[in-house]
N, C-alpha and C. Protein backbone atom coordinates (compact mmCIF):
# COMPACT_ATOMS: atom_id res chain seq x y z
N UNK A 1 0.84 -1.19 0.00
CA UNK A 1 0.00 0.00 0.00
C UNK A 1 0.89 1.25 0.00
N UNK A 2 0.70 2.09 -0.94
CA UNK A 2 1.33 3.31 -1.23
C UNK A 2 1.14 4.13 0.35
N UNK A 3 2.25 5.32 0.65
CA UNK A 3 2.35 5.89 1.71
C UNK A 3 2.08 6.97 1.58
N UNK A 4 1.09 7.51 2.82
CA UNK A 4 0.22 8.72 2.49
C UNK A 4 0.67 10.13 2.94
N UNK A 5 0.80 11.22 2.03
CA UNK A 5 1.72 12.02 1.73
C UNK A 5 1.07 13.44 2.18
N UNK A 6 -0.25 13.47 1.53
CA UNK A 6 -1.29 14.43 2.47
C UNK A 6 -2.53 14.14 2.40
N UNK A 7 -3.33 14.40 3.45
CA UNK A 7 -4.30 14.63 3.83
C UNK A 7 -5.22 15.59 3.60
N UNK A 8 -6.50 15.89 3.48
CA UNK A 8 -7.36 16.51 3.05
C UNK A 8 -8.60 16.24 4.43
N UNK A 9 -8.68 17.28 5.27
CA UNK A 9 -9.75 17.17 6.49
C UNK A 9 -11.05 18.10 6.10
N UNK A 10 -11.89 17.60 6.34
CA UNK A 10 -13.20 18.62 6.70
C UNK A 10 -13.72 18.13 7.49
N UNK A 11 -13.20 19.30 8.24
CA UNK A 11 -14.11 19.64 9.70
C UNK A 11 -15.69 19.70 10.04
N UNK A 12 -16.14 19.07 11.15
CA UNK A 12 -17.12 19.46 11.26
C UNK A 12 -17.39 19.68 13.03
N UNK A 13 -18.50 19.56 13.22
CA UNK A 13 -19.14 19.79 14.66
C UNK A 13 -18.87 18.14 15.03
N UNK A 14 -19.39 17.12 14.49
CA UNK A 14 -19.15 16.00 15.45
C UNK A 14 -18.42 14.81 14.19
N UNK A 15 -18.89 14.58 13.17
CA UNK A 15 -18.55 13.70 12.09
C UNK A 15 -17.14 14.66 11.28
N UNK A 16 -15.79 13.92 11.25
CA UNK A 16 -15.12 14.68 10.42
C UNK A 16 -15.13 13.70 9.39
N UNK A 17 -14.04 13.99 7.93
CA UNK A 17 -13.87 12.96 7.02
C UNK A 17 -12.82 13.77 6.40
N UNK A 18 -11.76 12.06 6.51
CA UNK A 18 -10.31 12.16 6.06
C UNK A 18 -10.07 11.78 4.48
N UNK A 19 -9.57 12.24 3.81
CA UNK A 19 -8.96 11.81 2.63
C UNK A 19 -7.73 11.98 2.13
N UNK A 20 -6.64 10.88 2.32
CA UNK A 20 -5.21 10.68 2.11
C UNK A 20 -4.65 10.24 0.86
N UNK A 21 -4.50 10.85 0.07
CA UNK A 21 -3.11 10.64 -0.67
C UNK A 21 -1.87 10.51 -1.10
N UNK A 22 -1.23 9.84 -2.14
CA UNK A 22 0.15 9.03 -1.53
C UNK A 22 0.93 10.79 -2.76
N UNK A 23 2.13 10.37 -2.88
CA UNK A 23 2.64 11.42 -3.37
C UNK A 23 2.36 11.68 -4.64
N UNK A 24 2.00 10.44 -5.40
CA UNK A 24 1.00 10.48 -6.69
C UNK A 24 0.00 11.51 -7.16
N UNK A 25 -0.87 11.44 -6.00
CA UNK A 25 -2.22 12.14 -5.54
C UNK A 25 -3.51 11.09 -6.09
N UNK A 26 -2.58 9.87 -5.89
CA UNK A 26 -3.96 8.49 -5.92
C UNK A 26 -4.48 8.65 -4.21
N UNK A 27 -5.90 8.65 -4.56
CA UNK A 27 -6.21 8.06 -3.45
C UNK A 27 -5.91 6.63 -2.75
N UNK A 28 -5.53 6.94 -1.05
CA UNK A 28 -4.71 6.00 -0.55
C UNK A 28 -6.07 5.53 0.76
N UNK A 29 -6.96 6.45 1.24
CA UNK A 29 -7.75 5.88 1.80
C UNK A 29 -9.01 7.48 2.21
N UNK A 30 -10.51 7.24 2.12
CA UNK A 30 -11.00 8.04 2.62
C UNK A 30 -12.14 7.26 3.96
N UNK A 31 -11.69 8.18 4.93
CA UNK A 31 -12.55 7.78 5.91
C UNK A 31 -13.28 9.01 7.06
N UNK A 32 -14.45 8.44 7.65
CA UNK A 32 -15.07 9.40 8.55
C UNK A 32 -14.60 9.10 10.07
N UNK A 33 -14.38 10.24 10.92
CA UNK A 33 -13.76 10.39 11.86
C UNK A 33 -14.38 11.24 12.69
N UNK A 34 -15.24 10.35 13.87
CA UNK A 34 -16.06 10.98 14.70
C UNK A 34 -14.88 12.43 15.64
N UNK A 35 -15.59 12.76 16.25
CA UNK A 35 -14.09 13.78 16.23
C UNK A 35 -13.22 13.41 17.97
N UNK A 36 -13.96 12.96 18.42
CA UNK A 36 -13.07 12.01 19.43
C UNK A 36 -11.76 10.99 18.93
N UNK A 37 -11.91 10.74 17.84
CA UNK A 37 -11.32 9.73 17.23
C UNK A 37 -10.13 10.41 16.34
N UNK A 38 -10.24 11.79 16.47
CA UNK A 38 -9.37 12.17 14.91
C UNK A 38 -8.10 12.43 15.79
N UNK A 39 -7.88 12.97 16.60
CA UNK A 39 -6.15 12.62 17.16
C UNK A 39 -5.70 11.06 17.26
N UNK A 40 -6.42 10.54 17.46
CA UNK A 40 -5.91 9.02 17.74
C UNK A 40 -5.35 8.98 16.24
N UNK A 41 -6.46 8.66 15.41
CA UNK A 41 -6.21 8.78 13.76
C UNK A 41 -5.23 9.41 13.67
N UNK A 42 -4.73 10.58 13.56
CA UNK A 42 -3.64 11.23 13.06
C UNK A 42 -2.49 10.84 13.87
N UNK A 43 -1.97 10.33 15.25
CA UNK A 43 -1.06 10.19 16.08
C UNK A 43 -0.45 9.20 15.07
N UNK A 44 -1.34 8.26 14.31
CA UNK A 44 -1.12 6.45 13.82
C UNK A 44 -0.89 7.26 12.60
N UNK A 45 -1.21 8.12 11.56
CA UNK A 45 -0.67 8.56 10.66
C UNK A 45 0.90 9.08 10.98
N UNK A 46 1.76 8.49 9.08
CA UNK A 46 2.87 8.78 8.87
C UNK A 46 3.21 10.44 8.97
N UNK A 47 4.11 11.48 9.15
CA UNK A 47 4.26 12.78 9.20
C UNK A 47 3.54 13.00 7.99
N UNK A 48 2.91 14.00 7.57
CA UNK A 48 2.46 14.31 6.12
C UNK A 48 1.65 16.19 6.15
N UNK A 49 1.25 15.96 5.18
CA UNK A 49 0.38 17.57 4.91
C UNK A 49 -0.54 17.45 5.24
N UNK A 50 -1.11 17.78 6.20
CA UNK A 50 -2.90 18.01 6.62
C UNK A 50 -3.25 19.17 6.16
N UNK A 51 -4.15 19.10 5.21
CA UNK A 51 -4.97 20.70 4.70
C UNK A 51 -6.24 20.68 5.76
N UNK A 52 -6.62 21.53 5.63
CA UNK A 52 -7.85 21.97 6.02
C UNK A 52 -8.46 23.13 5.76
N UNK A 53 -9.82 23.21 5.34
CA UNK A 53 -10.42 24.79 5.19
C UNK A 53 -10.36 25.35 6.29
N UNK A 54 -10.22 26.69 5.55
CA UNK A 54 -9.95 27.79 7.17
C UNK A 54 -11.41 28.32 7.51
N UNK A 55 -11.69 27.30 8.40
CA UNK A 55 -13.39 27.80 8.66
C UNK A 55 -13.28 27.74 10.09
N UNK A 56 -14.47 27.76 11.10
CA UNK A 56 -14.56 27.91 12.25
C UNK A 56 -13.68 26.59 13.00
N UNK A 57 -12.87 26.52 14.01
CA UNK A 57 -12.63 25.60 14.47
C UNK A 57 -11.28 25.09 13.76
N UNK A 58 -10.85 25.73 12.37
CA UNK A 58 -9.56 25.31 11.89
C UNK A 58 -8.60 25.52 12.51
N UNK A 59 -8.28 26.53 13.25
CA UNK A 59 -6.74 26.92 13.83
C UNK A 59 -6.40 26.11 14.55
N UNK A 60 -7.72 25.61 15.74
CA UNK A 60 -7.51 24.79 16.90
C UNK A 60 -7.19 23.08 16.15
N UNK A 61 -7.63 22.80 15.23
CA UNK A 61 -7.39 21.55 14.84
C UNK A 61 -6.12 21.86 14.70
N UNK A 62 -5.76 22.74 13.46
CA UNK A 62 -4.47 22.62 12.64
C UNK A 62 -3.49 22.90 14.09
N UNK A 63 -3.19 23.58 15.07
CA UNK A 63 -2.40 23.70 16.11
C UNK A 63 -2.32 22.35 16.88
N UNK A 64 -3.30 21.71 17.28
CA UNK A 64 -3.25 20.02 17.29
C UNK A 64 -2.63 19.22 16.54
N UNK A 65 -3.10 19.20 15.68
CA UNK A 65 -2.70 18.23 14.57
C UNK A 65 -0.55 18.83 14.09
N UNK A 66 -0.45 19.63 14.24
CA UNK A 66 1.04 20.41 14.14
C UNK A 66 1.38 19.67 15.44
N UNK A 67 1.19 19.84 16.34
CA UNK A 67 1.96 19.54 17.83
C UNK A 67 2.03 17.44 17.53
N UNK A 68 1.68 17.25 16.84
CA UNK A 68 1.80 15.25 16.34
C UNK A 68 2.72 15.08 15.66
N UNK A 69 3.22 16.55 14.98
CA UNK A 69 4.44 16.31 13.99
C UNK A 69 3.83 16.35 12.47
N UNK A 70 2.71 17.02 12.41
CA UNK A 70 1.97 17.40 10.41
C UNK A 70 2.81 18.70 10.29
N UNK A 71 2.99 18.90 9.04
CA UNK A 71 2.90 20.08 8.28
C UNK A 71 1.18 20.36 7.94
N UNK A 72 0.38 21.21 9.29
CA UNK A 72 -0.75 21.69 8.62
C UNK A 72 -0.95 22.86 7.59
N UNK A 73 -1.87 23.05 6.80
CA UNK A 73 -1.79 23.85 6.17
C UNK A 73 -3.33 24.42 5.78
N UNK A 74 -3.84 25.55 5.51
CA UNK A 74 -5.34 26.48 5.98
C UNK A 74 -5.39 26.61 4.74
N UNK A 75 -6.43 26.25 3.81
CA UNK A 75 -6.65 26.67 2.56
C UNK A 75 -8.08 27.73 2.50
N UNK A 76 -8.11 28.88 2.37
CA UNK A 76 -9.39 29.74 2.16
C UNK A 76 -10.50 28.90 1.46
N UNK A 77 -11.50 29.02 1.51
CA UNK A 77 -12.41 28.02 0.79
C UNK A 77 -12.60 28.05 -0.47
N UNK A 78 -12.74 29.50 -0.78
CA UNK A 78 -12.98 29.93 -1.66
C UNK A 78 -12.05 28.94 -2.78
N UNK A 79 -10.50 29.14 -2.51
CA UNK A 79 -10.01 27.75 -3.18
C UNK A 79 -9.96 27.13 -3.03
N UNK A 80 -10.40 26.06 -2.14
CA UNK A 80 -11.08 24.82 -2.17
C UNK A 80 -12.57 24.79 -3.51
N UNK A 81 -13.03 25.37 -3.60
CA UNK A 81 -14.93 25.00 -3.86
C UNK A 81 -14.57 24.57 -5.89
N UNK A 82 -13.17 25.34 -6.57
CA UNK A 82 -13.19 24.85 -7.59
C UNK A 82 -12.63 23.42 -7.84
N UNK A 83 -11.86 22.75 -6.78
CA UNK A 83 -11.61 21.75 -6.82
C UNK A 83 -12.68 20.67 -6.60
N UNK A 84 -14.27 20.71 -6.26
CA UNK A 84 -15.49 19.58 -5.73
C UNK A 84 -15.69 19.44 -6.54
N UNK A 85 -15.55 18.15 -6.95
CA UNK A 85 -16.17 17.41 -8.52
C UNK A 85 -18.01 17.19 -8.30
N UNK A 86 -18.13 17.32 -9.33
CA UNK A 86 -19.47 17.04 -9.64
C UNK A 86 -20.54 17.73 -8.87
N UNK A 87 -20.29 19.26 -8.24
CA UNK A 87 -20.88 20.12 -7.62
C UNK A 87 -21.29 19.52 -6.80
N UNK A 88 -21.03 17.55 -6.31
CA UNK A 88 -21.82 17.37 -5.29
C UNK A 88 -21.35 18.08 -4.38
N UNK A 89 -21.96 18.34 -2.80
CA UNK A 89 -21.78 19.39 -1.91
C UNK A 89 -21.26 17.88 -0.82
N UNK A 90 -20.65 17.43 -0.45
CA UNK A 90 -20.54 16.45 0.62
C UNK A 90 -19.26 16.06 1.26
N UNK A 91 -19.43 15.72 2.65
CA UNK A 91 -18.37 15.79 3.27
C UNK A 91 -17.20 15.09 2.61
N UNK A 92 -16.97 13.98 2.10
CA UNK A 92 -16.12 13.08 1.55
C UNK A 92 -15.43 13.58 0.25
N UNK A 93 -16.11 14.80 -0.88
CA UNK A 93 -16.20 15.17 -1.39
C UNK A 93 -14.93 16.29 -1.25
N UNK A 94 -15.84 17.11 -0.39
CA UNK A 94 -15.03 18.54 0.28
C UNK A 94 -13.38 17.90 0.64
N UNK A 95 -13.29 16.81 1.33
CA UNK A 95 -12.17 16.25 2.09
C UNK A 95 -11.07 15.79 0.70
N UNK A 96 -11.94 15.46 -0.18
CA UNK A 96 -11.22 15.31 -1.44
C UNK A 96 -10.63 16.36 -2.18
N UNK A 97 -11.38 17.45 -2.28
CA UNK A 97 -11.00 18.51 -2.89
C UNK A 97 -9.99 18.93 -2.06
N UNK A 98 -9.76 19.35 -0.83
CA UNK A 98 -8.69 19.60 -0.43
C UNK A 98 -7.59 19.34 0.06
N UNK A 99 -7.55 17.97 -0.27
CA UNK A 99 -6.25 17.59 -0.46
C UNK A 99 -5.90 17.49 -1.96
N UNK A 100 -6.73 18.18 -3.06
CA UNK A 100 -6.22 18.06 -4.13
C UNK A 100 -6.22 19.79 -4.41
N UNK A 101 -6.36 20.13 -3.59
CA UNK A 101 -6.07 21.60 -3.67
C UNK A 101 -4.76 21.97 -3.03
N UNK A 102 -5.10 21.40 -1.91
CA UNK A 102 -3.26 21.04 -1.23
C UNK A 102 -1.87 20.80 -2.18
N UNK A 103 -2.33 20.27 -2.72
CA UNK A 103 -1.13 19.67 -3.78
C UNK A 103 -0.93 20.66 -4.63
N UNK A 104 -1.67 21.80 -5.54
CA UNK A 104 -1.18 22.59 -6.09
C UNK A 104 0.38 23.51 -5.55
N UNK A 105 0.94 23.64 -6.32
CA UNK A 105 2.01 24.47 -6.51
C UNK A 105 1.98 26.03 -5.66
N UNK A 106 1.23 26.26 -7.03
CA UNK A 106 1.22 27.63 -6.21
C UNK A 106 -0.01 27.98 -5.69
N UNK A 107 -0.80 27.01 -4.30
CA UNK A 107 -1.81 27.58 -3.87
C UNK A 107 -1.18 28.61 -2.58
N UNK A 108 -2.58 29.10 -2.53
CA UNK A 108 -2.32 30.54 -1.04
C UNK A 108 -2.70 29.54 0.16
N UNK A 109 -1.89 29.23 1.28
CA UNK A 109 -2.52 29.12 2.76
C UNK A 109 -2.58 30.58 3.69
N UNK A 110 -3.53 30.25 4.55
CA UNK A 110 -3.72 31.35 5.40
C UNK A 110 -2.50 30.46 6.89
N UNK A 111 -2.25 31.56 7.49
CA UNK A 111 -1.38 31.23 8.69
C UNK A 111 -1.81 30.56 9.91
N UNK A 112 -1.68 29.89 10.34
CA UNK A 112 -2.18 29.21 11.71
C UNK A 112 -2.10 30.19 12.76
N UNK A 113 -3.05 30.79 13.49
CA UNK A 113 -3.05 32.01 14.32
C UNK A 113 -3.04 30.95 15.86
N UNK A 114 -2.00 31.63 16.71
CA UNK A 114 -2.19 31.14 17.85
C UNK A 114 -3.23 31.60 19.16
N UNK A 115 -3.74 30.78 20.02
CA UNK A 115 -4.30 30.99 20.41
C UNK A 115 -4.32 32.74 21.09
N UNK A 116 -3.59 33.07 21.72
CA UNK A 116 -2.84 34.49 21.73
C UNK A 116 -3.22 35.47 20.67
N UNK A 117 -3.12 35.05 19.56
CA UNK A 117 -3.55 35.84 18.24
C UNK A 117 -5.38 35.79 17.89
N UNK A 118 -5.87 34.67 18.29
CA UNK A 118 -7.71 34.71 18.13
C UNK A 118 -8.25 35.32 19.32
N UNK A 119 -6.83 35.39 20.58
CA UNK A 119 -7.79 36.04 21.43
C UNK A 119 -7.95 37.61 21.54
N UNK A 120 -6.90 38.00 20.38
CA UNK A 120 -6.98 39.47 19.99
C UNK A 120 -8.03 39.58 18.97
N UNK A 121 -7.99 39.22 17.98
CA UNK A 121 -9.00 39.18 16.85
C UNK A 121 -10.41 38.91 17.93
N UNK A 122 -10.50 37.86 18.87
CA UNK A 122 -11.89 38.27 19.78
C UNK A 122 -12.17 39.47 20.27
N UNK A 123 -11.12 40.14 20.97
CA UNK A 123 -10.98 41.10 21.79
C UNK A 123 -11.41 42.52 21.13
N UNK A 124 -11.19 42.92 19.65
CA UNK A 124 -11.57 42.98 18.50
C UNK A 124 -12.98 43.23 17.99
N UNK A 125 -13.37 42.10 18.07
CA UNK A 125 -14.69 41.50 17.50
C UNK A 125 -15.82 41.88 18.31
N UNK A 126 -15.70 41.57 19.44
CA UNK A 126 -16.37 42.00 20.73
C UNK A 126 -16.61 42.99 20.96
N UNK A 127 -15.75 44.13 20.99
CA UNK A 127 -15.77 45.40 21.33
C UNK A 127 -16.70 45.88 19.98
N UNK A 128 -16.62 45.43 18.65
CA UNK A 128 -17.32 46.28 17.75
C UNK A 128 -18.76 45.97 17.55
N UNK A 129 -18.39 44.41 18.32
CA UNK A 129 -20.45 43.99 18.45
C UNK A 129 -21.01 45.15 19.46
N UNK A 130 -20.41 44.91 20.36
CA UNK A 130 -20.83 46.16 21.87
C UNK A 130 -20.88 47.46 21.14
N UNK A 131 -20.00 47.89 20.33
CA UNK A 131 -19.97 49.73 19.91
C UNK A 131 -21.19 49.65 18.97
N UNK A 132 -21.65 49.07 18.17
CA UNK A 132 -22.66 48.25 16.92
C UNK A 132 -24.21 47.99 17.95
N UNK A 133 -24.09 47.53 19.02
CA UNK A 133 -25.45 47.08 19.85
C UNK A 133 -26.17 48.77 21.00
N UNK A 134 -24.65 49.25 21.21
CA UNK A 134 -24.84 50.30 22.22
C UNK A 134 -25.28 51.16 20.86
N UNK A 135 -24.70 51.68 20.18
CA UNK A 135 -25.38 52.20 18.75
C UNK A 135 -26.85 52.28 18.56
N UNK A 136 -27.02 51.17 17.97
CA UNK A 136 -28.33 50.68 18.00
C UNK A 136 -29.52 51.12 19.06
N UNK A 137 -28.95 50.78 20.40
CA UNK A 137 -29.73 51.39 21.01
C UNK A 137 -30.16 52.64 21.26
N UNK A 138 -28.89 53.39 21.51
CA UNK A 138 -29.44 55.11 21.37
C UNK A 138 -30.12 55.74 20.74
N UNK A 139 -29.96 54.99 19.20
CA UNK A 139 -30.86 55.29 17.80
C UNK A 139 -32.19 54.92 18.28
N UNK A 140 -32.14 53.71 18.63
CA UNK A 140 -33.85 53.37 19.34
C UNK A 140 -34.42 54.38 20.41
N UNK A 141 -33.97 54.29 21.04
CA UNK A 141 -34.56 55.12 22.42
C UNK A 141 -34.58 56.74 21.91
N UNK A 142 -33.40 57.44 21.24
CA UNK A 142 -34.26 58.69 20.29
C UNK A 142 -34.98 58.61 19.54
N UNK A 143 -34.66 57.18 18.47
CA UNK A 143 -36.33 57.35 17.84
C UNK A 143 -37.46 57.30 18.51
N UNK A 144 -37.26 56.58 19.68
CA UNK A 144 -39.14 56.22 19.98
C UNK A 144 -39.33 57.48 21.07
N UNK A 145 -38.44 57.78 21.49
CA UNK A 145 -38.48 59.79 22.48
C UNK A 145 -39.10 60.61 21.30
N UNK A 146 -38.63 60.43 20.04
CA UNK A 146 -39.18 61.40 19.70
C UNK A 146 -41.01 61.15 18.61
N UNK A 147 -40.98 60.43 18.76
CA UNK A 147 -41.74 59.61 18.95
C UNK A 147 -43.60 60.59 19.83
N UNK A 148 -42.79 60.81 20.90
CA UNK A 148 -43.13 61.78 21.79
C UNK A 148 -42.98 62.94 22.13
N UNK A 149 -42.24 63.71 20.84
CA UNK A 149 -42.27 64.86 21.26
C UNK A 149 -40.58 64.98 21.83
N UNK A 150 -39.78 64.37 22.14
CA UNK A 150 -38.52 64.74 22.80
C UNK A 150 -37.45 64.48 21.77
N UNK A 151 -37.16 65.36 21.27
CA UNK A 151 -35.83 65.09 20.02
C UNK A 151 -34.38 65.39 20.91
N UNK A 152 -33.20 64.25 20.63
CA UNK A 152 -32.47 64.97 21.54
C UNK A 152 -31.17 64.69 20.54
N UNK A 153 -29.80 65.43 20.56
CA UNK A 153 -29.13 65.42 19.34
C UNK A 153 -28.32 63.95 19.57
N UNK A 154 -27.75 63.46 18.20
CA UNK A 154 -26.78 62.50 18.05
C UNK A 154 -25.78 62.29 19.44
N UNK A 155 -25.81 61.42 19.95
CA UNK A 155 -24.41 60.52 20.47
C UNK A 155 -24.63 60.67 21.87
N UNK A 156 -23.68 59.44 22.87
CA UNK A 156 -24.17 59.49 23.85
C UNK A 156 -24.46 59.88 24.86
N UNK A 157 -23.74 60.74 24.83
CA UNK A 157 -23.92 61.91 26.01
C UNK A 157 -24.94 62.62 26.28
N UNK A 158 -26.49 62.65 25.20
CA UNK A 158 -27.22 63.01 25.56
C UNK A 158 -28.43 61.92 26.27
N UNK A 159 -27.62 60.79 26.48
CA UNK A 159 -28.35 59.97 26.94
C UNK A 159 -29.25 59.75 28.38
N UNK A 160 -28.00 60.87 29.14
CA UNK A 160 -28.77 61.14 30.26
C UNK A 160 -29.66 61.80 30.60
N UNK A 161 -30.17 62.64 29.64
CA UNK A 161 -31.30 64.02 29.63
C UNK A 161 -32.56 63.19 29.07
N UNK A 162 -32.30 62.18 28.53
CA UNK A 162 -33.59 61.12 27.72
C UNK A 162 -33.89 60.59 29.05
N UNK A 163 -32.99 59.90 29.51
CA UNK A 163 -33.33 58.70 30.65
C UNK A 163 -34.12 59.98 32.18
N UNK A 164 -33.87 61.23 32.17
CA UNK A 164 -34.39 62.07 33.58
C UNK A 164 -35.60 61.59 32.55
N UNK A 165 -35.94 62.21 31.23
CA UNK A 165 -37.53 62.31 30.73
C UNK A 165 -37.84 61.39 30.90
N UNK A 166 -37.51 60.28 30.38
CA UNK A 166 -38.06 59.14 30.47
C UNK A 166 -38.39 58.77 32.09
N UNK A 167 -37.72 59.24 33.08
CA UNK A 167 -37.98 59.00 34.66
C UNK A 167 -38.98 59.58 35.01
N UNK A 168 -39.36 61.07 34.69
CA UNK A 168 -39.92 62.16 34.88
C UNK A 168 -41.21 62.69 34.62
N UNK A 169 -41.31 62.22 33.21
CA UNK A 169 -42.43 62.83 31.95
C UNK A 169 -43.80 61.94 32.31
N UNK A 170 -44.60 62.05 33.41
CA UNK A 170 -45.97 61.28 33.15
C UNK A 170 -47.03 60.86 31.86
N UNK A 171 -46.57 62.09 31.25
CA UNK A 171 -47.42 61.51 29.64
C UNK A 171 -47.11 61.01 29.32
N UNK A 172 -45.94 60.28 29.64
CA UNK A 172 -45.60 58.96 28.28
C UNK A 172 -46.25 57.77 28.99
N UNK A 173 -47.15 57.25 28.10
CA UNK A 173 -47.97 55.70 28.46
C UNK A 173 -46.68 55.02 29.00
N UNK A 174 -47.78 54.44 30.02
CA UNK A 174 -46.66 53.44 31.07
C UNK A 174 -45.92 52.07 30.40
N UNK A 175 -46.72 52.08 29.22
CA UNK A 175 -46.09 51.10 28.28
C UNK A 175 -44.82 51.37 27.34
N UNK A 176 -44.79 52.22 26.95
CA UNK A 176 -43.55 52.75 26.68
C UNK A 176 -42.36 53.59 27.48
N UNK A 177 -42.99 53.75 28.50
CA UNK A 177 -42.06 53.99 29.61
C UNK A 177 -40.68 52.74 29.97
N UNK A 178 -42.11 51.60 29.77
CA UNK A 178 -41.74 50.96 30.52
C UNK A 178 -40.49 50.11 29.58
N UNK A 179 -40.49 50.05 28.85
CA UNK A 179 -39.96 49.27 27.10
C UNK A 179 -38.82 50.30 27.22
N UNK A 180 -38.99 51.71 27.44
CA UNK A 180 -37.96 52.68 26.89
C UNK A 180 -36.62 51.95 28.59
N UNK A 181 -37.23 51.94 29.54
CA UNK A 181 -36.83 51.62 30.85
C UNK A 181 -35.60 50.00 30.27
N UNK A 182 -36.10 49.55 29.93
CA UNK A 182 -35.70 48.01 29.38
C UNK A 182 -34.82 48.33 28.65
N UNK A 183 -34.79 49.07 27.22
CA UNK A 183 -33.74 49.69 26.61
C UNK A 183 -32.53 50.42 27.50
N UNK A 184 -32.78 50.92 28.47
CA UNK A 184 -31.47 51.62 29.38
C UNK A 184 -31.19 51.05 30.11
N UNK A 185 -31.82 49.93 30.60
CA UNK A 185 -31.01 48.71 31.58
C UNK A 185 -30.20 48.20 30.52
N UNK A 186 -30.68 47.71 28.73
CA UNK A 186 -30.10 46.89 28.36
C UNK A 186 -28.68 48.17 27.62
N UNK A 187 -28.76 49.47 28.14
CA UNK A 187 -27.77 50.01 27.32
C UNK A 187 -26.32 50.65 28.66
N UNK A 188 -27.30 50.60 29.64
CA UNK A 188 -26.00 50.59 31.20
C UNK A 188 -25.40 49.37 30.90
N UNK A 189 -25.10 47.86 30.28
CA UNK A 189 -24.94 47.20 30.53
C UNK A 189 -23.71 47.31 29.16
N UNK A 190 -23.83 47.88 28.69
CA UNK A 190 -22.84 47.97 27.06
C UNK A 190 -21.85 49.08 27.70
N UNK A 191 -21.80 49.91 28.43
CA UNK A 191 -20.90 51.07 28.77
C UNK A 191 -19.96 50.18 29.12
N UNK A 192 -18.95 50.85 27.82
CA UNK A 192 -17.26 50.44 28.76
C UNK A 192 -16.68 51.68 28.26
N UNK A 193 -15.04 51.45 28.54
CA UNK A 193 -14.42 52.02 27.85
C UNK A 193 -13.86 52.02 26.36
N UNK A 194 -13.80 53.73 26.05
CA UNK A 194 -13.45 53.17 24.79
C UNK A 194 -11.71 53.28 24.16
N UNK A 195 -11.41 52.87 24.97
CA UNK A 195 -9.92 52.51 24.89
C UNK A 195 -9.59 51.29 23.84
């Protein structure tokens, strides 16, 4: 039996599926790999190229699978998707294509980010959901103030002159008081810094 040279993974949530080829690029074996099972699998694999799409959950494999002794390697999908024969869409499929995308010459990999590095890109990510949600809200709570009669200008600082009215103003139905009330619990809770 020919010796298998790289690998082609697609990842998933619980079912993965391997497809190995020898230096040829004959297929040497394709199999599914519950994901409890896929370090064992790879420990018993010869050193070789593990591709994988760079999708959710790739770094942490490919940083695993590197620490066994692979050359992993992150292929964008985008080049992966011209390599799936027969437009079928399927796991065994996908696992095929990229290890035959792997093998090109001059394909692009993306870099294996260490954990250290996703927890900046979180750190990142987070802060612009929060600046994006606290946003959102201010826009709400002036639209529906004015709504009533209370126009108050752009950004947050006028947030506290809404929230006295909103404390203050008896004409506003207790139902929208009460909704506008819900909006400023849920927007005290977004204040950080913006460092």
């Amino acid at each position: 039996m020919a010796e298998v040279t790289t690998i082609g993974l697609d990842i998933a949530k619980h079912v993965f599926q391997a497809h190995g080829v020898d230096a040829d690029g004959h297929k040497v074996f394709s199999r599914r790999l519950t994901r409890a099972k896929v370090l064992e699998f790879f420990s018993a694999q010869p050193r070789s190229l593990v591709a994988l799409e760079a999708c959710g959950g790739a770094h942490h494999w490919a940083r695993e699978l590197a620490k066994l002794g692979h050359d992993v390697r992150l292929i964008p999908p985008a080049y992966v998707k011209p390599f799936v024969k027969r437009n079928q869409n399927n796991d065994a499929n996908d696992a095929e294509a990229i290890s035959e995308a792997a093998q090109r010459p001059n394909m692009r990999f993306v870099a294996v980010k260490s954990e250290e590095q996703q927890a900046s890109a979180l750190v990142f990510r987070t802060r612009d959901l929060l600046v994006r949600q606290r946003t959102q809200l201010i826009n709400a709570i002036r639209g529906h103030m004015a709504e009533y009669g209370w126009v108050a200008p752009k950004g947050r600082m006028w947030m506290a002159s809404l929230r006295e009215v909103i404390d203050s103003d008896n004409s506003l139905p207790v139902a929208a008081r009460d909704m506008l009330r819900v909006m400023l619990v849920m927007l005290d809770g977004l204040w950080f810094s913006d460092r």
